[in-house]
Protein backbone atom coordinates (compact mmCIF):
# COMPACT_ATOMS: atom_id res chain seq x y z
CA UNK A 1 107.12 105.05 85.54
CA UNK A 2 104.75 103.48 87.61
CA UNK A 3 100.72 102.49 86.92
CA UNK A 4 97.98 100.76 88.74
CA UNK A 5 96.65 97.50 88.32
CA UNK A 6 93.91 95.35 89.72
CA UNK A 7 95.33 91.93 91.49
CA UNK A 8 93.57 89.17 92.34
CA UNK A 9 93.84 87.67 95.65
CA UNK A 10 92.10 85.14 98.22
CA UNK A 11 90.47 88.73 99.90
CA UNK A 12 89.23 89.86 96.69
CA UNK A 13 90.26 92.31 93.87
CA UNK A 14 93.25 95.04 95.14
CA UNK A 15 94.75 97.44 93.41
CA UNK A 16 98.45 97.63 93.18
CA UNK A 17 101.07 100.02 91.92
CA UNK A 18 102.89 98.39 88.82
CA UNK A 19 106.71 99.70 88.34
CA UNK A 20 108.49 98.53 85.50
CA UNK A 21 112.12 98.76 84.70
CA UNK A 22 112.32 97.88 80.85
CA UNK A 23 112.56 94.80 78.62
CA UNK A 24 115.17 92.98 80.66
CA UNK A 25 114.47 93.32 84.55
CA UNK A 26 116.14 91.60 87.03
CA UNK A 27 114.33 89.85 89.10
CA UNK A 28 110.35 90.89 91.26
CA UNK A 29 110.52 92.88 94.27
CA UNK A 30 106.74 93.34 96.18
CA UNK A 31 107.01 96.62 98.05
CA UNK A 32 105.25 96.72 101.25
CA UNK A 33 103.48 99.86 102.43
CA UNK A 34 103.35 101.72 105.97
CA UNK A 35 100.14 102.31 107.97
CA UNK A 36 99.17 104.90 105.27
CA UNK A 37 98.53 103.32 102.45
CA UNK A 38 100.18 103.16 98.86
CA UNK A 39 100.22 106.67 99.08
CA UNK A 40 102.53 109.07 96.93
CA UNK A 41 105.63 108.24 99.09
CA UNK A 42 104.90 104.49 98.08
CA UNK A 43 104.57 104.57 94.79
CA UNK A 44 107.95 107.16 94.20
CA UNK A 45 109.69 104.17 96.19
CA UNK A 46 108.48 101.48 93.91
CA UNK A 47 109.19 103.72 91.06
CA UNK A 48 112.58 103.82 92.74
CA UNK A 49 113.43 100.58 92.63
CA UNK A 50 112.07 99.85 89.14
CA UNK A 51 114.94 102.29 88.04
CA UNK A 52 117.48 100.08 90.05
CA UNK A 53 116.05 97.01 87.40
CA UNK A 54 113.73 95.00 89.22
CA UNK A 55 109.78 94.70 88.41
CA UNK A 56 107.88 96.06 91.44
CA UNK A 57 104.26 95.65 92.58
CA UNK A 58 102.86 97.94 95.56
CA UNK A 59 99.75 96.17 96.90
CA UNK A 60 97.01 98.26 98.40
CA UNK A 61 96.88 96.21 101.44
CA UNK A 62 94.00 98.21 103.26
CA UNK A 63 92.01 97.28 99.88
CA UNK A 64 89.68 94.30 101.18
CA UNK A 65 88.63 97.14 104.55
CA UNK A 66 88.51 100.10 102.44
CA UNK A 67 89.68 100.55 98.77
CA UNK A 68 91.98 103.72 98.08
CA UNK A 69 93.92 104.55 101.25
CA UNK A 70 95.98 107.45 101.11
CA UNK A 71 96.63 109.21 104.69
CA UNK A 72 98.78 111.67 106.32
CA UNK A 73 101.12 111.62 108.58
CA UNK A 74 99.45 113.87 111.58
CA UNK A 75 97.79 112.34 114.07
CA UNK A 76 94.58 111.37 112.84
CA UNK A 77 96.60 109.49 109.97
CA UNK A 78 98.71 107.44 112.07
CA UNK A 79 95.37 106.57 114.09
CA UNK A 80 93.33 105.37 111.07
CA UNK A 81 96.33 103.70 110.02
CA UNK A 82 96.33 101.62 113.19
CA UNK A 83 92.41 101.01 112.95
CA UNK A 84 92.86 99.01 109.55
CA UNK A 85 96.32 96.85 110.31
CA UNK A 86 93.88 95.66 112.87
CA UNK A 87 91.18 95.12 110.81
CA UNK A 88 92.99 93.58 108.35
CA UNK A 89 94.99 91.45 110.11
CA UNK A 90 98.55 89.66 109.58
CA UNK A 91 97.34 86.61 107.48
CA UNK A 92 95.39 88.51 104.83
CA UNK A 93 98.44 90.95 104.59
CA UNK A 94 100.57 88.05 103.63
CA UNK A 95 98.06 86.70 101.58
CA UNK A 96 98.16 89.40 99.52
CA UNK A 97 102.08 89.45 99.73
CA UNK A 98 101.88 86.33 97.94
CA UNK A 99 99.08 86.94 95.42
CA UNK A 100 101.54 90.13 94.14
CA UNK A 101 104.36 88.03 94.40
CA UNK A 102 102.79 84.95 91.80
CA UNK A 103 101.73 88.15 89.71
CA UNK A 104 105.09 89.01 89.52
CA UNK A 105 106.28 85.47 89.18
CA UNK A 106 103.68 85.38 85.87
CA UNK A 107 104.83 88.80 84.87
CA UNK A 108 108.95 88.27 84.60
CA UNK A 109 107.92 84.57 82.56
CA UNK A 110 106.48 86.86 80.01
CA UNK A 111 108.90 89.00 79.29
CA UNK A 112 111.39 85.55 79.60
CA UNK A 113 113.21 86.92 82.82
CA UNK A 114 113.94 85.00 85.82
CA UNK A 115 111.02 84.39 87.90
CA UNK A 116 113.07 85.25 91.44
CA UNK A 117 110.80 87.16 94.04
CA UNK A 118 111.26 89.12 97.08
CA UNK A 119 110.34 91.95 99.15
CA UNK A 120 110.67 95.00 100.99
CA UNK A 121 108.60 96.60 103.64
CA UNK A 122 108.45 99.97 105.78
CA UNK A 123 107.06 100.44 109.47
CA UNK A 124 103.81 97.86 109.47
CA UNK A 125 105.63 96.77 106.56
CA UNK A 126 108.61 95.84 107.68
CA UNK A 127 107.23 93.22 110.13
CA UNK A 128 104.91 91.82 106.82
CA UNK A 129 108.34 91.79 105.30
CA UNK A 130 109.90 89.91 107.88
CA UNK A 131 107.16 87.44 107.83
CA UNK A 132 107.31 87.36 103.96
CA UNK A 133 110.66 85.77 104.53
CA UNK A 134 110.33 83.34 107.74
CA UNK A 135 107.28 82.14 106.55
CA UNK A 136 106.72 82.75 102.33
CA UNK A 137 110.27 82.31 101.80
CA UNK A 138 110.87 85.77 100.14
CA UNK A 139 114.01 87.32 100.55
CA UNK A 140 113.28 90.44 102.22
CA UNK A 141 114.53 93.64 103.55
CA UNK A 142 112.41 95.19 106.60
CA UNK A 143 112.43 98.93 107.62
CA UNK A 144 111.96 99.65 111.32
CA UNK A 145 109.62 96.98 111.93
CA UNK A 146 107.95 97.71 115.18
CA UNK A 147 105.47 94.64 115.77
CA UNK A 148 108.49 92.19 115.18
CA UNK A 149 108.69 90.93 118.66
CA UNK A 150 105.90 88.55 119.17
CA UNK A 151 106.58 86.63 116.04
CA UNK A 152 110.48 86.63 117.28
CA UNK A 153 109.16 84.60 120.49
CA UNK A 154 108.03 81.90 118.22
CA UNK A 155 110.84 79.45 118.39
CA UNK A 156 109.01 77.47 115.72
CA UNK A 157 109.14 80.43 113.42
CA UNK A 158 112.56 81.10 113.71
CA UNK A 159 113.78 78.31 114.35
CA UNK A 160 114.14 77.51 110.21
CA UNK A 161 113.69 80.88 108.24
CA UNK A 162 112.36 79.94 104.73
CA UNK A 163 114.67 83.05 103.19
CA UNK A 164 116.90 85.77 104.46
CA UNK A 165 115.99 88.46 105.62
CA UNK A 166 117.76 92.14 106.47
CA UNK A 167 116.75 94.71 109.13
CA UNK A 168 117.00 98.56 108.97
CA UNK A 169 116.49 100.27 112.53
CA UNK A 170 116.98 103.85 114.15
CA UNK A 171 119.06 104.28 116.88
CA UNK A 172 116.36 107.29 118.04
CA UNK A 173 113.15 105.45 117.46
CA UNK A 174 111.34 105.38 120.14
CA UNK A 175 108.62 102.96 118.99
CA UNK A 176 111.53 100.32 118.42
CA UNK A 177 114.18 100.51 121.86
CA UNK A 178 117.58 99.12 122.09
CA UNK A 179 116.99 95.78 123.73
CA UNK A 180 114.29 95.40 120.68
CA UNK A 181 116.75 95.36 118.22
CA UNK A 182 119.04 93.58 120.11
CA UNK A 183 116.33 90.45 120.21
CA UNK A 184 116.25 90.48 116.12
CA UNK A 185 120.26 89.14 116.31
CA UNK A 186 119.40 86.41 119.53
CA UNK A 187 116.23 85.12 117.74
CA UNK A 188 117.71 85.44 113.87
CA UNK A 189 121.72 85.61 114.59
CA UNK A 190 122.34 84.35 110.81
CA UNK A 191 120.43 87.65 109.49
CA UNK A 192 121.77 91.01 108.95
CA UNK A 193 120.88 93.27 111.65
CA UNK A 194 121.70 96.89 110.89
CA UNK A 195 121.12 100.36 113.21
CA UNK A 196 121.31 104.08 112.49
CA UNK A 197 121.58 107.29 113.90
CA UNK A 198 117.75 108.13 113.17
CA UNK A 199 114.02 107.82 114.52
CA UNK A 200 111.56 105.77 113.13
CA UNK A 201 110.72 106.03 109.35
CA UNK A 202 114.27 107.66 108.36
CA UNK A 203 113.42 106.43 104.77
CA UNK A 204 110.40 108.44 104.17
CA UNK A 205 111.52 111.27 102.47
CA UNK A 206 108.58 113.71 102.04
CA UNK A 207 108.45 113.51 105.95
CA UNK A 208 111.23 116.27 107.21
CA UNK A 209 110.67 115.12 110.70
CA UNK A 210 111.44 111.40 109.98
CA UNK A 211 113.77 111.45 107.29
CA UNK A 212 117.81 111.25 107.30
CA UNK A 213 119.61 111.14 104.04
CA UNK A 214 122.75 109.66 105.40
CA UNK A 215 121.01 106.89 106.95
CA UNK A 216 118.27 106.21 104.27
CA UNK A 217 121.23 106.28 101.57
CA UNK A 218 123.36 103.58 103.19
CA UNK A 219 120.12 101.58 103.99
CA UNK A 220 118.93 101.83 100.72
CA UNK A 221 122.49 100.57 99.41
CA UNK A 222 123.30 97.87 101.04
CA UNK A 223 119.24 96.60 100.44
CA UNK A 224 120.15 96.91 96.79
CA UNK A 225 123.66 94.94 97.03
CA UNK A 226 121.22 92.22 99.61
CA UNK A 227 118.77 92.24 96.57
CA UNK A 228 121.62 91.36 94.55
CA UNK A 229 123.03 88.62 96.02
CA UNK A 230 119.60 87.21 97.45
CA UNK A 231 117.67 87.90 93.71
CA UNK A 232 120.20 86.85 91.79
């Protein structure tokens, strides 16, 4: 379904993964990749939602550090992963958020559909997610988003979130505790804050260790019915 693109943005040209649902979608949704890249996991979840309707772009985030990301989930993965969120940093991240977001904006004119934008992110993503709502004012739905907390101490920042926003967490996760969660409904107690009998990354399906249908089904339905109402 899905093809790649080159998008322009303030860090230069990246690609991203273009999804599109037909002639008539219904509204732009960015998806935001994990530490691994927009890997084949990524692009099957963009693909994903294009079926559910909604024109999807999957920026290669890691693009302006090194172009064509695309790492495993062992050990050496994760820890290359790591090594570029910090070389990339937060602000370029959204940056490039927004940059797919106008693209889709541009994109859903064409085709005469409403030009209604938001997001949703997984792991690193997640917390760009999060942001992409408090501070881009993109609806958004964030999966297990374990470097929320900092940006949750920011009274400023939460103080007046720019959209809505949704959380997805495991109950198991041990990257993500409890009392972690628990600070997502003090900080943002107008937000929907939702937990599940998994570990971290229960959406990623190619991942046996991670992944729990029940859990990733209900998440991924009541994101759709939050896209709907939040999109609309």
């Amino acid at each position: 379904m899905g093809h790649w693109i080159q998008l322009d943005t303030p860090h230069g040209a990246v690609a991203a993964w273009q999804a599109d649902p037909g002639p008539a979608p219904k509204a732009g949704l960015v998806v935001i990749q994990e530490i691994f890249g927009v890997n084949a996991h990524i692009r099957d979840v963009a693909d994903g939602y294009a079926a559910d309707g909604y024109a999807v772009l999957a920026p290669a985030l890691f693009d302006p550090v090194e172009r064509g990301v695309e790492l495993g989930y062992d050990e050496a993965g994760f820890a290359r992963g790591r090594e570029l969120v910090g070389q990339l940093g937060q602000d370029p991240a959204l940056d490039i958020v927004a940059s797919a977001a106008a693209h889709l904006r541009a994109h859903l004119a064409a085709s005469q559909a409403r030009q209604v934008i938001g997001t949703v992110g997984y792991c690193w993503g997640g917390t760009v997610a999060m942001l992409s709502a408090l501070k881009l004012g993109l609806p958004s739905v964030s999966y297990y988003g374990a470097r929320d907390l900092p940006f949750l101490e920011d009274p400023a920042l939460v103080a007046a979130p720019r959209a809505s926003v949704m959380f997805h967490f495991g109950e198991h996760d041990p990257s993500i505790k409890p009392e972690a969660v628990e600070a997502h409904r003090r900080a943002l107690p107008s937000m929907s804050v939702h937990a599940y009998p998994a570990g971290h990354a229960f959406n990623r399906d190619v991942d046996p260790k991670a992944y729990d249908k029940g859990s990733a089904t209900l998440a991924r339905a009541r994101s759709l019915a939050f896209f709907g109402e939040h999109l609309r």
